[in-house]
PDB file of N, CA and C in Angstrom:
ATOM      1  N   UNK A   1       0.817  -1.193   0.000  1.00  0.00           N
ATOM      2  CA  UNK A   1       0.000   0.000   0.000  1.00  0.00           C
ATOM      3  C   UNK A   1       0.865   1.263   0.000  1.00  0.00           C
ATOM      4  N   UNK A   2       1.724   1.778   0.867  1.00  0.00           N
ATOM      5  CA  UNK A   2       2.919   2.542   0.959  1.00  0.00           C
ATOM      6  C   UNK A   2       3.508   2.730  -0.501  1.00  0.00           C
ATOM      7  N   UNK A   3       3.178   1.385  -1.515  1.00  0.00           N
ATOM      8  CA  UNK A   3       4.408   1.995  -2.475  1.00  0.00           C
ATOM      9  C   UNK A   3       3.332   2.410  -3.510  1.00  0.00           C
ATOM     10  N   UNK A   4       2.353   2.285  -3.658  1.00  0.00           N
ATOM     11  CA  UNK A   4       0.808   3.290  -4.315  1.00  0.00           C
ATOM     12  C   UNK A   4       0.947   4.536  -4.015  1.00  0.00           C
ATOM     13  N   UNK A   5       0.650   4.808  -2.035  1.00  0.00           N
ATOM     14  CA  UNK A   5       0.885   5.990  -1.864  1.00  0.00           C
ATOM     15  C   UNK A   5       2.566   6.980  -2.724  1.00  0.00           C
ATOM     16  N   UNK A   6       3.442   6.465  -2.287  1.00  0.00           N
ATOM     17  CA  UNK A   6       4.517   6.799  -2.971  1.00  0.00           C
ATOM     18  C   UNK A   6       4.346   7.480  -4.668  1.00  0.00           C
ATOM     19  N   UNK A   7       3.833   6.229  -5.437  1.00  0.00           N
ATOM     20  CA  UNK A   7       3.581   6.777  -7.041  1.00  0.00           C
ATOM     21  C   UNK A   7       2.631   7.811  -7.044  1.00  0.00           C
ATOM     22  N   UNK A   8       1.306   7.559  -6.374  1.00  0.00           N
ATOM     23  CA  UNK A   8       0.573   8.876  -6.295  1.00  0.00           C
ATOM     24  C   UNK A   8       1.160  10.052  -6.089  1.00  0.00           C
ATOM     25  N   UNK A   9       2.025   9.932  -4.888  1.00  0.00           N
ATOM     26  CA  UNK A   9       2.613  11.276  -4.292  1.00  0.00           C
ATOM     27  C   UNK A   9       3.901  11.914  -5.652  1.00  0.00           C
ATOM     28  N   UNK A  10       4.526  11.180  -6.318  1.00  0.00           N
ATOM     29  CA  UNK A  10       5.361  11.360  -6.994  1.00  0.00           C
ATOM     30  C   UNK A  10       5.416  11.894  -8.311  1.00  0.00           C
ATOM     31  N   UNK A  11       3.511  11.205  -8.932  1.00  0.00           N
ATOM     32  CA  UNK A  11       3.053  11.459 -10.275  1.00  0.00           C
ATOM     33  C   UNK A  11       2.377  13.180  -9.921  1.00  0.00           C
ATOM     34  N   UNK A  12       1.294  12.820  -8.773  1.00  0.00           N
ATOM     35  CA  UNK A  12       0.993  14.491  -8.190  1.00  0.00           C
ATOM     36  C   UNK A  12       1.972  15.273  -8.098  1.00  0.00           C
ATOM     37  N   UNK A  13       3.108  15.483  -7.247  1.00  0.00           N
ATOM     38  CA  UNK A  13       3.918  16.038  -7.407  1.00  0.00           C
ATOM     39  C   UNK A  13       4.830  16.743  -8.310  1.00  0.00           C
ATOM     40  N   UNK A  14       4.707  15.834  -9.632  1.00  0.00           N
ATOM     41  CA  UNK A  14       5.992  16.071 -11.191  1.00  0.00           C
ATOM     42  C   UNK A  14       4.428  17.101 -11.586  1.00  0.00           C
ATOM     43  N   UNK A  15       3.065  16.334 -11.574  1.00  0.00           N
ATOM     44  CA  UNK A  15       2.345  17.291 -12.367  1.00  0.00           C
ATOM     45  C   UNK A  15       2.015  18.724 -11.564  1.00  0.00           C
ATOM     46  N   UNK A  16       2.305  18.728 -10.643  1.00  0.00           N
ATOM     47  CA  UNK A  16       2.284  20.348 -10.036  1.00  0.00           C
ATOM     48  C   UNK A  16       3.471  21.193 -10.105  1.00  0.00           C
ATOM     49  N   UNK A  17       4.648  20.829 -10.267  1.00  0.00           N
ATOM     50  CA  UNK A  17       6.243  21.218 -10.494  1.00  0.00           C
ATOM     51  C   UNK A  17       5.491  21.644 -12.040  1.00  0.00           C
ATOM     52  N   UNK A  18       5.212  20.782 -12.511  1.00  0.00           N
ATOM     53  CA  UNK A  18       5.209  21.369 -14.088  1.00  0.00           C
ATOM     54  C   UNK A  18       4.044  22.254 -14.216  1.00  0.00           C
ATOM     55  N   UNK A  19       2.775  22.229 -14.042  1.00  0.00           N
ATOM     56  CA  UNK A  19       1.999  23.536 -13.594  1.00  0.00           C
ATOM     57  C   UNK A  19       2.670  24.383 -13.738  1.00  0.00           C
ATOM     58  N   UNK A  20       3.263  24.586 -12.514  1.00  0.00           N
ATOM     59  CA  UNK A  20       3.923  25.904 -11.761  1.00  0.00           C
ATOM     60  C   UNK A  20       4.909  26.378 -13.030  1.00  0.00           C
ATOM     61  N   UNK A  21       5.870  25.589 -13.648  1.00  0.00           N
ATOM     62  CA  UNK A  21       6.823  25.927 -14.715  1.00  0.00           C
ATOM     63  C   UNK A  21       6.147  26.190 -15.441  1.00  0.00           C
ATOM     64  N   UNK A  22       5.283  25.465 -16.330  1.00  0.00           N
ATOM     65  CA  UNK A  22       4.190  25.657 -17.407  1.00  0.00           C
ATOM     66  C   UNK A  22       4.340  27.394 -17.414  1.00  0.00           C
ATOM     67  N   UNK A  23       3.525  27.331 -16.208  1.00  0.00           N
ATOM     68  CA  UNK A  23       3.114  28.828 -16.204  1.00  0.00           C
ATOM     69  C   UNK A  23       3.860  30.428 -15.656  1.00  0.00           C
ATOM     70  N   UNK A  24       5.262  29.563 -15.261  1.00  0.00           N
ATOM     71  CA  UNK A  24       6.560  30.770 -14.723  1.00  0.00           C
ATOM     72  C   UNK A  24       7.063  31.051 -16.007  1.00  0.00           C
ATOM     73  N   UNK A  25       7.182  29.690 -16.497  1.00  0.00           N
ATOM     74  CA  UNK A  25       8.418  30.055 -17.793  1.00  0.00           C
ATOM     75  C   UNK A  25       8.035  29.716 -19.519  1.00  0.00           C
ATOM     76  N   UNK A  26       6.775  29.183 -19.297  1.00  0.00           N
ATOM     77  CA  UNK A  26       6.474  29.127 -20.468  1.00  0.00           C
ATOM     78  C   UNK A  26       5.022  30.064 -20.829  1.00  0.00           C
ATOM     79  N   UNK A  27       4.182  29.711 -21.576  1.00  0.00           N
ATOM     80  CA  UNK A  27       2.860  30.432 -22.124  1.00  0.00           C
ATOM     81  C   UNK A  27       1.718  29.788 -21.427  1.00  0.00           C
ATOM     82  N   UNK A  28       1.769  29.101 -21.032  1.00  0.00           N
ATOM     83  CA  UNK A  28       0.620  28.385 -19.974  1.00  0.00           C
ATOM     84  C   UNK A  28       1.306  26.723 -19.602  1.00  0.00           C
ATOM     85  N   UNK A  29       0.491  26.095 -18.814  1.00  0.00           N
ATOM     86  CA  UNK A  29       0.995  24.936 -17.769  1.00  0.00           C
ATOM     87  C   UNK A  29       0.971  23.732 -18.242  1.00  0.00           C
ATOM     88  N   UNK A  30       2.239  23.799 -17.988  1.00  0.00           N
ATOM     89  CA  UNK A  30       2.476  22.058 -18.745  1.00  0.00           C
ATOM     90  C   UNK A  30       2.194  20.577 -18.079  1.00  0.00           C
ATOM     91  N   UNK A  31       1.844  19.419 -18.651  1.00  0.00           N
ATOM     92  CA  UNK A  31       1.260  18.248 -17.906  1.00  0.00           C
ATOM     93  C   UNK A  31      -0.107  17.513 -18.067  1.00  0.00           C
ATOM     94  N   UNK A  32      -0.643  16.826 -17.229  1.00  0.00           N
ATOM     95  CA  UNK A  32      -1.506  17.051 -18.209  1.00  0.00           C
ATOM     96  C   UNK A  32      -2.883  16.868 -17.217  1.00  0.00           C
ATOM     97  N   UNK A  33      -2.909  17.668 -16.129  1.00  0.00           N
ATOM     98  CA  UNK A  33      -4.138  18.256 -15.274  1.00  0.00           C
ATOM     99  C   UNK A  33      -4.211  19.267 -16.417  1.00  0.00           C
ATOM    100  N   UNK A  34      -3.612  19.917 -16.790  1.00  0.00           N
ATOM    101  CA  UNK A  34      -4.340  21.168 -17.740  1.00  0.00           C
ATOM    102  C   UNK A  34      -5.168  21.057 -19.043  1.00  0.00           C
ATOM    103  N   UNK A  35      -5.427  19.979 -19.104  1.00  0.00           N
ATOM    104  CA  UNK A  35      -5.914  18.978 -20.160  1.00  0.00           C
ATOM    105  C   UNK A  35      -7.820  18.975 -19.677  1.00  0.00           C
ATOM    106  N   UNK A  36      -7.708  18.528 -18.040  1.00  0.00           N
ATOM    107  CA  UNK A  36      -8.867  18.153 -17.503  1.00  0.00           C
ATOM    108  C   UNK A  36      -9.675  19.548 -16.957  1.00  0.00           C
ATOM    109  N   UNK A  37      -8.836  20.296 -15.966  1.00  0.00           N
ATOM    110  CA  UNK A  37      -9.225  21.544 -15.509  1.00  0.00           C
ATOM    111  C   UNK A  37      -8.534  22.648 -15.659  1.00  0.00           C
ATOM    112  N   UNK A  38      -9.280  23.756 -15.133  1.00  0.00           N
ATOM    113  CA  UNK A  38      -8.380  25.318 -15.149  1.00  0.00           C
ATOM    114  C   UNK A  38      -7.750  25.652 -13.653  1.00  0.00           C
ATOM    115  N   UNK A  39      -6.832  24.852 -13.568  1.00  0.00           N
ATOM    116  CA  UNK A  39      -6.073  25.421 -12.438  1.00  0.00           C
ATOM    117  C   UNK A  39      -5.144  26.908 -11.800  1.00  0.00           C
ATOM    118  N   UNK A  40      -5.242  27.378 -11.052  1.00  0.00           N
ATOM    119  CA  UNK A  40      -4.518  28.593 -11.213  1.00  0.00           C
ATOM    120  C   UNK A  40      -2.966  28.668 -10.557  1.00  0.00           C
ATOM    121  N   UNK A  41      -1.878  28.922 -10.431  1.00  0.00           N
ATOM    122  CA  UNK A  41      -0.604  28.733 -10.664  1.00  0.00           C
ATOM    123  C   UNK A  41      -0.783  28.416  -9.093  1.00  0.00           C
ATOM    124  N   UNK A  42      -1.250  29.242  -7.997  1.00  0.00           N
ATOM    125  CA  UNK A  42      -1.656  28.859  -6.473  1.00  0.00           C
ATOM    126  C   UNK A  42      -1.887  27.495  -6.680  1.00  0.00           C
ATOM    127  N   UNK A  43      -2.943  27.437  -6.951  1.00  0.00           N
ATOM    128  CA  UNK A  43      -3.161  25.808  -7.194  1.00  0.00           C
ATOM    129  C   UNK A  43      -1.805  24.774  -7.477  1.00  0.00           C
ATOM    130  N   UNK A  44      -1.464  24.746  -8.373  1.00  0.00           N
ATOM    131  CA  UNK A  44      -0.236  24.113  -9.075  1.00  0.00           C
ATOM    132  C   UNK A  44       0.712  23.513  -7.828  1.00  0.00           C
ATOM    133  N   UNK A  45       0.600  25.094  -6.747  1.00  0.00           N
ATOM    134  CA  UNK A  45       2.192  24.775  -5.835  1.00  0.00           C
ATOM    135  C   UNK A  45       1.347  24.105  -4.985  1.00  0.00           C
ATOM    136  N   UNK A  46      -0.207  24.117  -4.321  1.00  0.00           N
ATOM    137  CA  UNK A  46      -0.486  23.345  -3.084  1.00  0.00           C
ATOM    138  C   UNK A  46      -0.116  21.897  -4.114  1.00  0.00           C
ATOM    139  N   UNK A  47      -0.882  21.457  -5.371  1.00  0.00           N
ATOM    140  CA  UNK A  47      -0.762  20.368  -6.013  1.00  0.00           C
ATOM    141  C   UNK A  47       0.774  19.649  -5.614  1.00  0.00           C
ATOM    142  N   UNK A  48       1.773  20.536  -5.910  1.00  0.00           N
ATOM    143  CA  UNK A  48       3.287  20.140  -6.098  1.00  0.00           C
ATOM    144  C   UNK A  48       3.522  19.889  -4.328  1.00  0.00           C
ATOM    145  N   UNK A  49       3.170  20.392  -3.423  1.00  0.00           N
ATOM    146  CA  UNK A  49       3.995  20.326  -2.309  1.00  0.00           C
ATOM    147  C   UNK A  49       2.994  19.073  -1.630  1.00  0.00           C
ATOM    148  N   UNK A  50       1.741  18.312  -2.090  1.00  0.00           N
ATOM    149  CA  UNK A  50       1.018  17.616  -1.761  1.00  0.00           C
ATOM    150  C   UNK A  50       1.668  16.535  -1.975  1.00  0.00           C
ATOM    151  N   UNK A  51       1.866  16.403  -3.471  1.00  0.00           N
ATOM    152  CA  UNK A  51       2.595  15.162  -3.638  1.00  0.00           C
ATOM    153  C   UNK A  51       4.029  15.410  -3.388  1.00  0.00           C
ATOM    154  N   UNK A  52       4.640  16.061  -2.841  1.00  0.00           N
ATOM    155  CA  UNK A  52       5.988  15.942  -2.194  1.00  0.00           C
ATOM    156  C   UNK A  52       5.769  15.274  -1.279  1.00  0.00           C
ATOM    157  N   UNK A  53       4.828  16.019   0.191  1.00  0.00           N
ATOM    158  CA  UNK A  53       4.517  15.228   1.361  1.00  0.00           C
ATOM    159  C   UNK A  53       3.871  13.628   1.179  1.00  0.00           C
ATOM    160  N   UNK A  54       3.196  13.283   0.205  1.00  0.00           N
ATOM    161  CA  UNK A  54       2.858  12.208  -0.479  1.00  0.00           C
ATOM    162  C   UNK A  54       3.821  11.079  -0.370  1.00  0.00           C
ATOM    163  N   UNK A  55       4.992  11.531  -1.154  1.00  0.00           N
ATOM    164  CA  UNK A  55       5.849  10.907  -2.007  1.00  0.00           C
ATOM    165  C   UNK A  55       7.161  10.749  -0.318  1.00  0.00           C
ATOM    166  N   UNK A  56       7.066  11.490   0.115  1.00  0.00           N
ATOM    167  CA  UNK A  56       8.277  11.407   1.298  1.00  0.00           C
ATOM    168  C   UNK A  56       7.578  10.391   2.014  1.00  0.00           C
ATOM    169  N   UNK A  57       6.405  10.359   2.484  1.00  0.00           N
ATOM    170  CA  UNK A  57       5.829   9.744   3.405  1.00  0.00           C
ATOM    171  C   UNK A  57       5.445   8.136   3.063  1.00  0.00           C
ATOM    172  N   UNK A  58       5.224   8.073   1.713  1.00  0.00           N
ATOM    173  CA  UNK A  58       5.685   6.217   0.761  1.00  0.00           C
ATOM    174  C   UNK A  58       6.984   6.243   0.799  1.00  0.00           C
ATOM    175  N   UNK A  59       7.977   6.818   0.478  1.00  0.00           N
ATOM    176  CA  UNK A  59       9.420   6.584   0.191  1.00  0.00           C
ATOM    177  C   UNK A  59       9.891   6.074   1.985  1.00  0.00           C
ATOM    178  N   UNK A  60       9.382   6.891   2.726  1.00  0.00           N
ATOM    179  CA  UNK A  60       9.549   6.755   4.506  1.00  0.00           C
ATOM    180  C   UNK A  60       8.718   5.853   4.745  1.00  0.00           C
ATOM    181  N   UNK A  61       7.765   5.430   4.608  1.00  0.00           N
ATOM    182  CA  UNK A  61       7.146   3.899   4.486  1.00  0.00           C
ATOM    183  C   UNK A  61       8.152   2.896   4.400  1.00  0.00           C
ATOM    184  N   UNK A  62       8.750   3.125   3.265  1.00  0.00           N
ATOM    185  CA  UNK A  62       9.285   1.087   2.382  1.00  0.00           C
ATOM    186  C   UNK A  62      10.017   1.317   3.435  1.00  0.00           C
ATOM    187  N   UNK A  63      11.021   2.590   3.499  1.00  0.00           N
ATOM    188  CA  UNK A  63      12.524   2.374   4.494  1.00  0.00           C
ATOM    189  C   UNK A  63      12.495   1.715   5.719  1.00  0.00           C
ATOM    190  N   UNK A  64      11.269   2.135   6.604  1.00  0.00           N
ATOM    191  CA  UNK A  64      10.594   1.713   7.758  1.00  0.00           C
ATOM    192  C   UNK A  64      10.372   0.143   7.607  1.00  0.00           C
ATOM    193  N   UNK A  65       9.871  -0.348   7.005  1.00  0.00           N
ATOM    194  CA  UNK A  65       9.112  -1.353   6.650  1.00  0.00           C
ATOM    195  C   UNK A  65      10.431  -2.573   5.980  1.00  0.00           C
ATOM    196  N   UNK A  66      11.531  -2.141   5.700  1.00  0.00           N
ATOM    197  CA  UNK A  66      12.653  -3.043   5.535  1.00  0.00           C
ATOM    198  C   UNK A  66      13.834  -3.008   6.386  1.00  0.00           C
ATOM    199  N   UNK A  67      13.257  -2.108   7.503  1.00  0.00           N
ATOM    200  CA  UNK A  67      14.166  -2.428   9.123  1.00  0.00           C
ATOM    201  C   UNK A  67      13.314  -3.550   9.730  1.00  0.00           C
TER     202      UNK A  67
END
């Protein structure tokens, strides 16, 4: 279960990093939530720092779990 949470947290995460770039450095947000909805660049970073905490907390799972 931990290593689900992990990919979730990791795939959420790349697609909110790219949001956020999409829309710093290019012409609008790259990935492909921007496909489904209209997110606004706010949005993007809670998205990105969700699946960070996501992705630390599966990755801190397995480690736990193979002591």
């Amino acid at each position: 279960m931990k290593e689900i949470v992990a990919i979730i947290g990791w795939f959420t995460g790349i697609q909110g990093a790219l949001g956020v770039a999409g829309r710093t450095f290019g012409d609008g947000p790259w990935g492909l939530l921007h496909k489904w909805w209209e997110i606004p660049t706010a949005g993007y970073a809670v998205i990105a720092v969700l699946g960070a905490v996501l992705a630390v907390y599966g990755e801190m799972a397995k480690v736990r779990a193979k002591r």
